[in-house]
Each structure stands twice: as C-alpha cells, then as structure tokens.
N, C-alpha and C. Protein backbone atom coordinates (compact mmCIF):
# COMPACT_ATOMS: atom_id res chain seq x y z
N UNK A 1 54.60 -60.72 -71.54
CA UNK A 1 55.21 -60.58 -72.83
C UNK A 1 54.18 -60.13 -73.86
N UNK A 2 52.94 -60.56 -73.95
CA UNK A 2 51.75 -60.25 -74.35
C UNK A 2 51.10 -59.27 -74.69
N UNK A 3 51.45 -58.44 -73.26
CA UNK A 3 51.00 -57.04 -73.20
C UNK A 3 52.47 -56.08 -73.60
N UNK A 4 53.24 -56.46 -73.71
CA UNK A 4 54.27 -55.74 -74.57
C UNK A 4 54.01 -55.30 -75.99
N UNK A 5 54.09 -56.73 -76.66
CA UNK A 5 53.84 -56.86 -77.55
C UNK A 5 52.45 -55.82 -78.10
N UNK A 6 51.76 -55.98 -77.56
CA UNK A 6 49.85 -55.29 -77.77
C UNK A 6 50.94 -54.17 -77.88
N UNK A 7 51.41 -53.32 -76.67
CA UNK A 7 51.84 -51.64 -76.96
C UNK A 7 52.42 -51.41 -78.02
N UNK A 8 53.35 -52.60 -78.09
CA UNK A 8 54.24 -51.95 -79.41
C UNK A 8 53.14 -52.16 -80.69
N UNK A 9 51.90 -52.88 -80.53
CA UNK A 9 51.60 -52.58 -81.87
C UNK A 9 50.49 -51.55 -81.86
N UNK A 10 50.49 -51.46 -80.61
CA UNK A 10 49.30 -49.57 -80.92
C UNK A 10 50.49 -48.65 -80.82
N UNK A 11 51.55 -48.78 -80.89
CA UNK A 11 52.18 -47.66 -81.02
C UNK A 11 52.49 -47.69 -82.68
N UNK A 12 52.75 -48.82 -83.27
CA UNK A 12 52.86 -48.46 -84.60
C UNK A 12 51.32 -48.19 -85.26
N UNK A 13 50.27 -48.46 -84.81
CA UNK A 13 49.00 -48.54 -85.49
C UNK A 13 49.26 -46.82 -85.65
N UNK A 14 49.05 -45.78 -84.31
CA UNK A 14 49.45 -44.65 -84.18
C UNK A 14 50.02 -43.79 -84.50
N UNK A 15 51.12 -44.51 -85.13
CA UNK A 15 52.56 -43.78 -86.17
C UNK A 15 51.91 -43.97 -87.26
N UNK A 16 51.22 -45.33 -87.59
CA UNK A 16 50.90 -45.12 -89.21
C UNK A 16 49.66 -44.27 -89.82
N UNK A 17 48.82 -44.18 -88.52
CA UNK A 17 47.97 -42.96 -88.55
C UNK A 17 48.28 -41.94 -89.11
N UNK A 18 49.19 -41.57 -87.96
CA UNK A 18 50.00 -39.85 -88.24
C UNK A 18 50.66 -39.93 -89.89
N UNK A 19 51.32 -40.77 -90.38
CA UNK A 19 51.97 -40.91 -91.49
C UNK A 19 50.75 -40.71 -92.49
N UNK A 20 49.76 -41.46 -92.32
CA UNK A 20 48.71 -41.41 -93.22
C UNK A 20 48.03 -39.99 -93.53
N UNK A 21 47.72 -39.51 -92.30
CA UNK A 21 47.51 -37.38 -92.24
C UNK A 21 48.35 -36.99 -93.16
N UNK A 22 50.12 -36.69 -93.10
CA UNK A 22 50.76 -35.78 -93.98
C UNK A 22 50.59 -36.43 -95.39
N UNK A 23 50.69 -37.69 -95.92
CA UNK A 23 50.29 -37.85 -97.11
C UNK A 23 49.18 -37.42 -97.85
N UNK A 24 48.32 -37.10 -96.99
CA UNK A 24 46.76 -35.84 -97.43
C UNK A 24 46.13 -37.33 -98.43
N UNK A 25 45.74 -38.43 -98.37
CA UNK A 25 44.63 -39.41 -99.19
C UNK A 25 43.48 -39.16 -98.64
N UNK A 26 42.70 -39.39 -99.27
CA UNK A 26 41.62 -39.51 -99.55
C UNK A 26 41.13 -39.37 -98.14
N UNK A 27 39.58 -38.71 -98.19
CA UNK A 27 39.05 -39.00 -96.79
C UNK A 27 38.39 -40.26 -96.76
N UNK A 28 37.64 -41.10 -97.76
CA UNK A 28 37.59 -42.05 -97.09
C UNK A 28 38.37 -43.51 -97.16
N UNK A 29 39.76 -43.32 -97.45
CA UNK A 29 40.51 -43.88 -96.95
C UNK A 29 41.24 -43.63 -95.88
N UNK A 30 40.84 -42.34 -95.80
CA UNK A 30 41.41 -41.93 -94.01
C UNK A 30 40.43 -42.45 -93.37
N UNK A 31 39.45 -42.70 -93.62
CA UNK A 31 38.30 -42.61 -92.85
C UNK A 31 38.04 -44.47 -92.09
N UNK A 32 38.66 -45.17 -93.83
CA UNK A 32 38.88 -46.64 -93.38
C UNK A 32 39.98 -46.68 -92.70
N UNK A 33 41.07 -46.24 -92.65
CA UNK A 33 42.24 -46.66 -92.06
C UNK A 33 41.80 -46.18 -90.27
N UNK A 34 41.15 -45.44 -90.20
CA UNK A 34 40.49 -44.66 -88.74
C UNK A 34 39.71 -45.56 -88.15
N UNK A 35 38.59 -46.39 -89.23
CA UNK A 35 37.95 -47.71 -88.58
C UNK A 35 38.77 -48.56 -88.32
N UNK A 36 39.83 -49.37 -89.21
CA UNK A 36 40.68 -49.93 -88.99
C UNK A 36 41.29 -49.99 -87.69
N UNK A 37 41.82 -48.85 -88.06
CA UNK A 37 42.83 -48.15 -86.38
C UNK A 37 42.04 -48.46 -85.76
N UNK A 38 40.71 -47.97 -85.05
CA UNK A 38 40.17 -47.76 -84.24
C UNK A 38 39.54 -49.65 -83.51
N UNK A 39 38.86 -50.75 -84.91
CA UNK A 39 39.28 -51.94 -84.73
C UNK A 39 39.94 -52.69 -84.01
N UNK A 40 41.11 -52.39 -84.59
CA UNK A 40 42.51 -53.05 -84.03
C UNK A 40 42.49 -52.72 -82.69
N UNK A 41 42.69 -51.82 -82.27
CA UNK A 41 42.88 -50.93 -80.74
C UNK A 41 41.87 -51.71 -79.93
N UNK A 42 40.92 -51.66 -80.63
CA UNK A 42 40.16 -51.93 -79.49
C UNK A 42 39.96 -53.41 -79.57
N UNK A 43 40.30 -53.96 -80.28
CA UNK A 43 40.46 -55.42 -80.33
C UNK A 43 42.02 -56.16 -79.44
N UNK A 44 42.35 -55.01 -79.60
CA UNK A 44 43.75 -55.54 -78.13
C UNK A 44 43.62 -54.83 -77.21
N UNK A 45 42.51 -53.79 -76.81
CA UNK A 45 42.26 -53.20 -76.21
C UNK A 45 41.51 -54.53 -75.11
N UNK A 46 40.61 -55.05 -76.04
CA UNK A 46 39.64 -56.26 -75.48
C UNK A 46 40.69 -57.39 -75.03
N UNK A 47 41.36 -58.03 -76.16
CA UNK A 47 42.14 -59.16 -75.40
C UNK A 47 43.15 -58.68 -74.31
N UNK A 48 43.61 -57.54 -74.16
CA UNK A 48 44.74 -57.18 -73.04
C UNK A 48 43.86 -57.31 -71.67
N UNK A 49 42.70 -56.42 -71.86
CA UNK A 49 41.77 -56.13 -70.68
C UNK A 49 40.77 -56.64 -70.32
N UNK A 50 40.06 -57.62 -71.11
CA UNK A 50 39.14 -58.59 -71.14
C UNK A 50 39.13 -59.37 -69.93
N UNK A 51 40.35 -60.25 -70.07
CA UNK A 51 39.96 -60.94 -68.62
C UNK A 51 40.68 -60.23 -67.51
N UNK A 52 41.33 -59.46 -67.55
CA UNK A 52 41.68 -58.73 -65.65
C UNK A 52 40.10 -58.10 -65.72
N UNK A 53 39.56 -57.15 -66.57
CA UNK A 53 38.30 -56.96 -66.15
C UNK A 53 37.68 -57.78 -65.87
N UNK A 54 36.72 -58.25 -66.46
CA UNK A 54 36.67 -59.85 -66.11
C UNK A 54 36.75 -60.52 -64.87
N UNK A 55 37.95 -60.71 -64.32
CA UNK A 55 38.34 -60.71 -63.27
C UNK A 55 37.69 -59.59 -62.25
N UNK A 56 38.31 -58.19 -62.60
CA UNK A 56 38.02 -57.31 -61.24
C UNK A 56 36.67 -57.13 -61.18
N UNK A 57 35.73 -57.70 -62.26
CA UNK A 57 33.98 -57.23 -62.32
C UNK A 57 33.70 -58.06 -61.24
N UNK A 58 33.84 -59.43 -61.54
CA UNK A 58 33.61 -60.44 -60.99
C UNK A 58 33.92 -60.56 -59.67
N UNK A 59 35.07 -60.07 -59.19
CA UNK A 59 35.93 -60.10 -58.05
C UNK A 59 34.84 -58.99 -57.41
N UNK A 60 34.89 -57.88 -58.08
CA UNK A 60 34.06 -56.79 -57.09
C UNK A 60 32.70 -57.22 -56.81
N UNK A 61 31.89 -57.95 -57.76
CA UNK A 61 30.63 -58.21 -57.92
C UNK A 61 30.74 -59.34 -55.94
N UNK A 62 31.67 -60.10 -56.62
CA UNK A 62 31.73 -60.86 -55.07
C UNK A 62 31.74 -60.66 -54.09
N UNK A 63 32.58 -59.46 -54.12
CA UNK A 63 32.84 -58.71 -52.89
C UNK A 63 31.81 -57.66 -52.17
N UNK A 64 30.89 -57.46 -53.44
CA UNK A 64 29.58 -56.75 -53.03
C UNK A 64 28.45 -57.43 -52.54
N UNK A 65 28.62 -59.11 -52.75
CA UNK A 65 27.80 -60.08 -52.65
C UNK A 65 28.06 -60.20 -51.13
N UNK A 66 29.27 -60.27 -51.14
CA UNK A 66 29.78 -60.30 -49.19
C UNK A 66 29.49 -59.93 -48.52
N UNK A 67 29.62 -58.15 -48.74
CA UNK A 67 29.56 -57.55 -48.19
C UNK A 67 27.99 -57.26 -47.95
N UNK A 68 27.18 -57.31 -48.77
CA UNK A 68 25.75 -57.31 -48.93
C UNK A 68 25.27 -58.25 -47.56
N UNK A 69 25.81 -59.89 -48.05
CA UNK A 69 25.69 -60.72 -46.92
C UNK A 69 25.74 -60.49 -45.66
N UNK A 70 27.21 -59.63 -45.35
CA UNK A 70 27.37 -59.70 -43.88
C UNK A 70 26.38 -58.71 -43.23
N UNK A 71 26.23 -57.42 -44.27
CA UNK A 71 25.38 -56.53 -44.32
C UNK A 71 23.72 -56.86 -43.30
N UNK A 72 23.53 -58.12 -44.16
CA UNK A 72 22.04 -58.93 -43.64
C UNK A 72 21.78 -59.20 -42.29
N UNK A 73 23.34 -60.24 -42.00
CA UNK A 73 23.42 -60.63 -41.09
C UNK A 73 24.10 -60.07 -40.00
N UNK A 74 24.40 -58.86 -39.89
CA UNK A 74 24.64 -57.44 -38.95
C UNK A 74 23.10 -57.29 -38.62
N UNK A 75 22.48 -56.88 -39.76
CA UNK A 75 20.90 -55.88 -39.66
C UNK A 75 20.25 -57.15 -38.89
N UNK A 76 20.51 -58.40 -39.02
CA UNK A 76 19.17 -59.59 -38.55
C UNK A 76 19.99 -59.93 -37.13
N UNK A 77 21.39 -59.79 -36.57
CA UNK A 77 21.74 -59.67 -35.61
C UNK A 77 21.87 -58.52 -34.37
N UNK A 78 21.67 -57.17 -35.16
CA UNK A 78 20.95 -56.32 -34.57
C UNK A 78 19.39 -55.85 -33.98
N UNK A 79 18.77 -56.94 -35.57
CA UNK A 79 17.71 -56.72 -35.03
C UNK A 79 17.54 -57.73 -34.09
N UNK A 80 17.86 -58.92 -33.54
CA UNK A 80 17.65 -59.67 -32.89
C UNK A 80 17.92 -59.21 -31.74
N UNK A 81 19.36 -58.24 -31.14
CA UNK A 81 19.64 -57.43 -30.36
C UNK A 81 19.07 -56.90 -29.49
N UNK A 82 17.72 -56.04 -30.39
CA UNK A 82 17.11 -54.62 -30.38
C UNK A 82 16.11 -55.64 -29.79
N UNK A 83 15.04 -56.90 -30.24
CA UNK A 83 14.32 -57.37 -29.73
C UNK A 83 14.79 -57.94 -27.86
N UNK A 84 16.02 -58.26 -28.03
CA UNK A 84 16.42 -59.02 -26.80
C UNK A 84 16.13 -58.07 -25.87
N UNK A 85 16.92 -56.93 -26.12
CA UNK A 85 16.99 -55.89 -25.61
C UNK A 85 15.16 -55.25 -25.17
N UNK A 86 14.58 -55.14 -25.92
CA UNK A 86 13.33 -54.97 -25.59
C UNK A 86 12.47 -55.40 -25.00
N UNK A 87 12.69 -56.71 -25.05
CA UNK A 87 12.25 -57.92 -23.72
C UNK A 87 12.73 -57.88 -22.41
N UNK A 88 14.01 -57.40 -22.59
CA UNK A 88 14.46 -56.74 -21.31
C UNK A 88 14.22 -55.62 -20.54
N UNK A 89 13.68 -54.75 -21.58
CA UNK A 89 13.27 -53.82 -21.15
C UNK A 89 12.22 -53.74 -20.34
N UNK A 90 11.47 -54.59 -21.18
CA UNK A 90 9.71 -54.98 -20.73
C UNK A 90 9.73 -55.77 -19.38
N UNK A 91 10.75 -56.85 -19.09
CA UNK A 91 10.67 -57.68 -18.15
C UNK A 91 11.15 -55.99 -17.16
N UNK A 92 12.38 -55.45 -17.16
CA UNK A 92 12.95 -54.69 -16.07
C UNK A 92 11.73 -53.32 -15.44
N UNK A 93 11.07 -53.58 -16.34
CA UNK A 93 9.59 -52.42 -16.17
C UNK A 93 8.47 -52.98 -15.27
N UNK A 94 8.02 -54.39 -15.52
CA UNK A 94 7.91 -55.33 -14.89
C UNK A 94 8.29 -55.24 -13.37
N UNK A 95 9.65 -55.77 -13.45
CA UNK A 95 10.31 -56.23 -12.56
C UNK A 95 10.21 -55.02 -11.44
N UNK A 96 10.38 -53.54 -11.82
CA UNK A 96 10.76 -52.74 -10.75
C UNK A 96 9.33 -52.09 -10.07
N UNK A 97 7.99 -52.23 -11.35
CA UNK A 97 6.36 -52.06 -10.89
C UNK A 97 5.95 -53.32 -9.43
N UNK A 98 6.61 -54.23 -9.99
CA UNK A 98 6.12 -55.37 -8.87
C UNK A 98 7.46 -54.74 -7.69
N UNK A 99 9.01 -54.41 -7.59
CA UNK A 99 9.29 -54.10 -6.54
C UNK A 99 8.96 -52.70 -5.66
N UNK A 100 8.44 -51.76 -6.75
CA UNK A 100 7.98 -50.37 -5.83
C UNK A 100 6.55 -51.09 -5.22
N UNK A 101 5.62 -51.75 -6.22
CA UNK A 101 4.33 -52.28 -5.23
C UNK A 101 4.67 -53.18 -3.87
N UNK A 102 5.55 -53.80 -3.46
CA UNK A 102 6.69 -54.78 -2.81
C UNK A 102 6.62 -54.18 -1.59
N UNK A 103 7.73 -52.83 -2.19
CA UNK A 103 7.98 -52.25 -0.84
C UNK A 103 7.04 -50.96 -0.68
N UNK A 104 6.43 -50.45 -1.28
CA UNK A 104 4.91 -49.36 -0.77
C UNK A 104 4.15 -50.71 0.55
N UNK A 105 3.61 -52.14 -0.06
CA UNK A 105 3.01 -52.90 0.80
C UNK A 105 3.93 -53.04 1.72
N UNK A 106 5.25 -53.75 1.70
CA UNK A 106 5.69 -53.65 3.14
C UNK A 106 6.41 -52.18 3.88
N UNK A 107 6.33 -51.25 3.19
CA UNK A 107 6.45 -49.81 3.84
C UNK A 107 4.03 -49.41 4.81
N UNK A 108 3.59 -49.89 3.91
CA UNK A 108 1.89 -49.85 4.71
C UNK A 108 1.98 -50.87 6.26
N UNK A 109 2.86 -52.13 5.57
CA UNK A 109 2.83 -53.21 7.11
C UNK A 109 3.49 -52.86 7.87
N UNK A 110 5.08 -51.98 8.20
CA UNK A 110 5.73 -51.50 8.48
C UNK A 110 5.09 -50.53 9.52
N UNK A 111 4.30 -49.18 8.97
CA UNK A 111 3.92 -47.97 9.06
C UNK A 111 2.94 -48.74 9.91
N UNK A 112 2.30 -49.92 9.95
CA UNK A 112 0.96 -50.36 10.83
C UNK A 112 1.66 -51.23 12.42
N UNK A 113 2.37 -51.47 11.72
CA UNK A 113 2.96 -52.49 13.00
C UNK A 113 3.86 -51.00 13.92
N UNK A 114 4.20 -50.39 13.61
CA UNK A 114 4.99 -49.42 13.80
C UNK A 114 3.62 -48.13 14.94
N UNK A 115 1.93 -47.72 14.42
CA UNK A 115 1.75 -47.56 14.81
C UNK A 115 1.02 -48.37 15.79
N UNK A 116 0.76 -49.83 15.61
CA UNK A 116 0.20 -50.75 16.49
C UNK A 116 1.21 -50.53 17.69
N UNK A 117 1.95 -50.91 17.93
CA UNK A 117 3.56 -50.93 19.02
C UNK A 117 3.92 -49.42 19.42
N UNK A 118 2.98 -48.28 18.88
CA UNK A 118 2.79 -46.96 19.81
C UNK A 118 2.14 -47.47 20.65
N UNK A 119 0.94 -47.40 19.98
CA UNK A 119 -0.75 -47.62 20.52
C UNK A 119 -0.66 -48.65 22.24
N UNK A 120 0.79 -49.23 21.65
CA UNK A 120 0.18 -50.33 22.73
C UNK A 120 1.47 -49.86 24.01
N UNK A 121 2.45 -48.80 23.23
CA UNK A 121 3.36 -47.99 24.30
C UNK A 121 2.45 -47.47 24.76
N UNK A 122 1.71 -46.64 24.57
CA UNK A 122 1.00 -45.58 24.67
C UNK A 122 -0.27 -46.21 25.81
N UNK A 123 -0.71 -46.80 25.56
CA UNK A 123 -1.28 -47.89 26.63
C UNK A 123 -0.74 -48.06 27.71
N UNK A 124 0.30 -49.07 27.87
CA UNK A 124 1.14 -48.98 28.57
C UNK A 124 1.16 -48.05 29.56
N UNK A 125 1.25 -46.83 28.74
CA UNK A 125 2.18 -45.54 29.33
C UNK A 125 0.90 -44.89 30.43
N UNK A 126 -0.06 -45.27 29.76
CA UNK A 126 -1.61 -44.80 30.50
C UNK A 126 -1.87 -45.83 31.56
N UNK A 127 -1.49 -47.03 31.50
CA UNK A 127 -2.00 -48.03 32.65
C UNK A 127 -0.75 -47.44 33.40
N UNK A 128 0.40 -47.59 33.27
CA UNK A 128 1.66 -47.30 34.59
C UNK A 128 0.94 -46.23 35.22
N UNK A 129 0.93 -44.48 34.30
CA UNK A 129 0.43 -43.57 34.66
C UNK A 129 -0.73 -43.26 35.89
N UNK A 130 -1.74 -44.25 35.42
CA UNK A 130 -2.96 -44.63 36.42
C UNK A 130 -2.39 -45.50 37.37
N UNK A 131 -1.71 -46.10 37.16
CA UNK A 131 -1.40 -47.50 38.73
C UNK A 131 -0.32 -46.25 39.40
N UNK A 132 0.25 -45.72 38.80
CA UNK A 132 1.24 -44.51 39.68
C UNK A 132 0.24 -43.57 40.26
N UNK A 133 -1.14 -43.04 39.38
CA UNK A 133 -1.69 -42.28 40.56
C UNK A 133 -2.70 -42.84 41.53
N UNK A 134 -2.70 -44.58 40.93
CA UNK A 134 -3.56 -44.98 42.29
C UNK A 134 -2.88 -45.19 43.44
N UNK A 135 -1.86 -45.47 43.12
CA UNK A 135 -0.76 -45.85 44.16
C UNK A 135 -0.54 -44.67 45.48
N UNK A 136 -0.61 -43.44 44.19
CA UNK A 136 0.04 -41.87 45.15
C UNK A 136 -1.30 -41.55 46.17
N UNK A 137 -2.55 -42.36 45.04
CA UNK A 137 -3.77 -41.47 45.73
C UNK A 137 -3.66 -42.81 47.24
N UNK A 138 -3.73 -43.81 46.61
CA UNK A 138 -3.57 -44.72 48.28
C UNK A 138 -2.96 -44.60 49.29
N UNK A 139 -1.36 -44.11 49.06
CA UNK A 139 -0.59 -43.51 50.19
C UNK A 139 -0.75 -42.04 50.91
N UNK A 140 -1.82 -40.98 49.83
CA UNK A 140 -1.89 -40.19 50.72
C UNK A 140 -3.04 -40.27 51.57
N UNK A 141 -4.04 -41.49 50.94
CA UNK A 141 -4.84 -41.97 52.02
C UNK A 141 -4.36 -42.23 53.08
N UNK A 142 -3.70 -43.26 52.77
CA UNK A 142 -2.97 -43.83 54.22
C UNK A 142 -2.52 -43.12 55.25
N UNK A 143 -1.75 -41.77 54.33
CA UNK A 143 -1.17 -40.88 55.06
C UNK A 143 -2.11 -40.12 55.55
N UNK A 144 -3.10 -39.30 55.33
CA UNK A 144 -4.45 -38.95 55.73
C UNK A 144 -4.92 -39.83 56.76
N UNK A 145 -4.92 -41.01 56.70
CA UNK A 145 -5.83 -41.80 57.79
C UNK A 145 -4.62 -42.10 58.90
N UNK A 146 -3.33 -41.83 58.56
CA UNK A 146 -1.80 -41.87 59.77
C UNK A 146 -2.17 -40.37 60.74
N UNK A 147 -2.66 -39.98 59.79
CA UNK A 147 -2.58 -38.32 60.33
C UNK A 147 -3.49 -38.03 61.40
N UNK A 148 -4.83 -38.16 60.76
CA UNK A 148 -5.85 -38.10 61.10
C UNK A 148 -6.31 -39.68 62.31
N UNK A 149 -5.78 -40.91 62.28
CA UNK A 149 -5.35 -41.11 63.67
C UNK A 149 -5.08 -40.53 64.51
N UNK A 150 -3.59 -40.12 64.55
CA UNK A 150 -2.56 -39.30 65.15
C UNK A 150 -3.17 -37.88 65.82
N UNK A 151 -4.03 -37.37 65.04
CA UNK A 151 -5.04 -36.07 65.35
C UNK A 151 -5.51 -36.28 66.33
N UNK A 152 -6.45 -37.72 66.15
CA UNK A 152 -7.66 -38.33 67.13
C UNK A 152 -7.14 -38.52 67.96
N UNK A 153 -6.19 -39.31 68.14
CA UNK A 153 -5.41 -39.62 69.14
C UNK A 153 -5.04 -38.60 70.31
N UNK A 154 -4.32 -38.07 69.72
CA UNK A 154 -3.67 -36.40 70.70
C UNK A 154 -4.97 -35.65 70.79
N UNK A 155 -5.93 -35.41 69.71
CA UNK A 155 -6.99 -35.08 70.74
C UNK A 155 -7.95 -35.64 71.89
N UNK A 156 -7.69 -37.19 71.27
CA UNK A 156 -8.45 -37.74 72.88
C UNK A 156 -7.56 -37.83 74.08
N UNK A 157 -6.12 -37.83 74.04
CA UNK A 157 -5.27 -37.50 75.09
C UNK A 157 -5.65 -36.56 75.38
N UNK A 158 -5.32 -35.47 74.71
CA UNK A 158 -5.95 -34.10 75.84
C UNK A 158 -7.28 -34.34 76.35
N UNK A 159 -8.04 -34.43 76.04
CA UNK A 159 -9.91 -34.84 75.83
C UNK A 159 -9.66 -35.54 77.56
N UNK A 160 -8.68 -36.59 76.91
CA UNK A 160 -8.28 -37.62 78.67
C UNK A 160 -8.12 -36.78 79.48
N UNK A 161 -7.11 -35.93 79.33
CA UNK A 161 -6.22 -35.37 80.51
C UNK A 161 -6.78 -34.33 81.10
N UNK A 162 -7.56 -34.06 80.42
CA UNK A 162 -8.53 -33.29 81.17
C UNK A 162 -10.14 -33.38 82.09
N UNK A 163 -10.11 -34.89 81.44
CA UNK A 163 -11.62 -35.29 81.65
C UNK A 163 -11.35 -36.22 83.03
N UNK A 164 -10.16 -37.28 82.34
CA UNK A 164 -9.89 -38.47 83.32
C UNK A 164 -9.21 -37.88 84.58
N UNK A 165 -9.46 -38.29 85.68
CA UNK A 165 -8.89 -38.11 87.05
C UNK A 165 -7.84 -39.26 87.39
N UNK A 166 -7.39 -38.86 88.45
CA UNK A 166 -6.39 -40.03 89.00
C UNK A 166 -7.06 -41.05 88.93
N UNK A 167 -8.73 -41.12 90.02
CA UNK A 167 -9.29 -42.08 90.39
C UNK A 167 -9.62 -43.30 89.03
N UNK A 168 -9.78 -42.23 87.87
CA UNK A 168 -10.43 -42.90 86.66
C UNK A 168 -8.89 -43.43 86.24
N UNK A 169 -7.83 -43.02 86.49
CA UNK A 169 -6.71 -43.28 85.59
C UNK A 169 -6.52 -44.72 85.97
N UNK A 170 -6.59 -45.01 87.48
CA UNK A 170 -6.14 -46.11 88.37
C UNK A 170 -7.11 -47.30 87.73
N UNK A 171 -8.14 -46.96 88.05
CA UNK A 171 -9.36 -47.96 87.62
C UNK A 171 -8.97 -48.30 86.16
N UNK A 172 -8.53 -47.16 85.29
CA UNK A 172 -8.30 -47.90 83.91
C UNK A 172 -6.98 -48.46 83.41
N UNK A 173 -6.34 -48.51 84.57
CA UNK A 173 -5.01 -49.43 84.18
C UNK A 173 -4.90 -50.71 84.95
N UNK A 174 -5.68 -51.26 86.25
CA UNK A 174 -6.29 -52.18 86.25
C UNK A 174 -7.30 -52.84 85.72
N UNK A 175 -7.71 -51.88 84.92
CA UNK A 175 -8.59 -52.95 83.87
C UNK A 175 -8.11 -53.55 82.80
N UNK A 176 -6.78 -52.85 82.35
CA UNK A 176 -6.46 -53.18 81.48
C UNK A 176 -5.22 -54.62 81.84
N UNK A 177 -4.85 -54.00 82.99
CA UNK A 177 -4.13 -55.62 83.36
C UNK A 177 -4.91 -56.64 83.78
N UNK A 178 -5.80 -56.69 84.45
CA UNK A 178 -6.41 -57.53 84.36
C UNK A 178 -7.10 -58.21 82.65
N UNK A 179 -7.55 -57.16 81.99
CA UNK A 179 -7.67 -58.18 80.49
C UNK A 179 -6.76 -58.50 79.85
N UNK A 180 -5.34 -58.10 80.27
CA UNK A 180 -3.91 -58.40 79.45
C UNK A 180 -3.77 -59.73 79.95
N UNK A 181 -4.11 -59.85 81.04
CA UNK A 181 -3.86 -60.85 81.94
C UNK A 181 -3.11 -60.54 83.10
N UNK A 182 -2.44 -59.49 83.22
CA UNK A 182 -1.54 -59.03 84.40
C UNK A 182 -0.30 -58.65 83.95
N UNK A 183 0.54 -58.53 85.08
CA UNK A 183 2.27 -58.34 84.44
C UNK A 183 3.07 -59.59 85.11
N UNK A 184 3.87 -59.87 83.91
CA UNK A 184 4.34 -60.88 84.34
C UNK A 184 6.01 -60.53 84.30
C-alpha cells in the first residue's frame, strides 16, 4: 500500500513540475522547486528502496561470502586431491621400478637355470653318445675277435687237413677221450 502511495506522489511531484514550466517563474524558484522535486523523489526514492536494497546488498554480499567459501573448500579439496594423487603417483613409479627390477632378476635366474639344464642335457647327450660308441667300438671288437677266431680256426682246419694224417687223427681222438675221461 506504501509503495502505491510513494507513485502517486511522484506522479503529482511531476505534474507540478510541468505546471510550474508553463507558468514561466522565476528561475530560481524553478530552480528551488527542482531541488525540492528532486528531494522528495529521492527521499521516497530511499524509503521505497532502502531496505529491499538493503536486503538484496546484503543477500548478494552473502551469497558471495558462500560462494567464496565453497570456492576455498573445492580449491583445498582439490588440492588435497592433486597431492593424494601425487603420492600415488610416486608410490606407482615406485611400485612398477621395483617390479621391472623383480622380473629382469627372475628373467637372469630363469635364463641361468634354463642354460644350467642345457649344459647338463648337453652332457648327458655327450656321456650316452660316448657309452653308445664304446659300446659299438666293443661289439665290433668282439665281432673282430668272433671273426678272426673263426678265420684261425678254418685256417688251422685246413692247416689240419692237410698236415694231420689218419695215423695222427686216431692218436688225437684218443687222447682226447682219454682226458674227457672216455665215452660214456
């Protein structure tokens, strides 16, 4: 009702302005009635708007105070963030220097045990190798000394059969039964 009232009386302050122009007085009674005017106006200018301003200064001022606040505590929760985060970083830099050194050492124990267990195929493979050609070289001994019997042999048969006579044949198969012991 208040602020009604205020319009309707800057609207007459306004009219009596204009009324005051066509009467042509004085300038400086135009000049007071202009302070006047101008007074008044702004003296309900002040009580109409005084306190909602007032209000919205205050209200905004608060709201900048808030917002300022949360402002802080964004930037001091980010930065807390950015640190966490950086510790993490540091530990995961850490963490993956000690697992490439990890597995390089057990890729070296690996690579050693790996050529130890040739070395010792490979061994192996040289002792069988050698017991296979001592083996081949023994049997063709054997076979050499089967042979070379067998040679001797058939050559002292002939050697016999030509040398030994009946008389010698007789005499040497009683000798031999007699050291057999006889036939039984």
């Amino acid at each position: 009702m208040t602020r009604i009232a205020s319009y309707i009386f800057l609207f007459l302050l306004t009219a009596s302005t204009s009324f005051a122009e066509e009467a042509h007085r004085s300038t400086v009674l135009d000049m007071t009635y202009r302070f006047i005017n101008f007074a008044i106006l702004f003296s309900v200018l002040y009580y109409v708007l005084a306190k909602p301003l007032k209000e919205f200064l205050a209200s905004r001022s608060d709201n900048i105070k808030k917002s300022l606040d949360e402002a802080k505590k964004v930037r001091e929760e980010a930065e807390k963030r950015y640190k966490e985060y950086q510790e993490k970083m540091e530990r995961l830099v850490g963490d993956t220097k000690e697992l490439r050194d990890s597995l390089i050492d057990e890729g070296n124990k690996e690579k050693a045990r790996i050529i130890e267990e040739a070395n010792k195929a490979a061994q192996r493979i040289k002792e069988q190798a050698q017991f296979s050609a001592e083996q081949e070289i023994k049997k063709a001994r054997q076979a050499l000394k089967e042979e070379t019997a067998n040679l001797i042999a058939e050559m002292t048969e002939e050697k016999l059969k030509h040398e030994i006579k009946g008389s010698d044949q007789e005499r040497l198969v009683r000798e031999y039964l007699s050291a057999s012991g006889g036939i039984h």
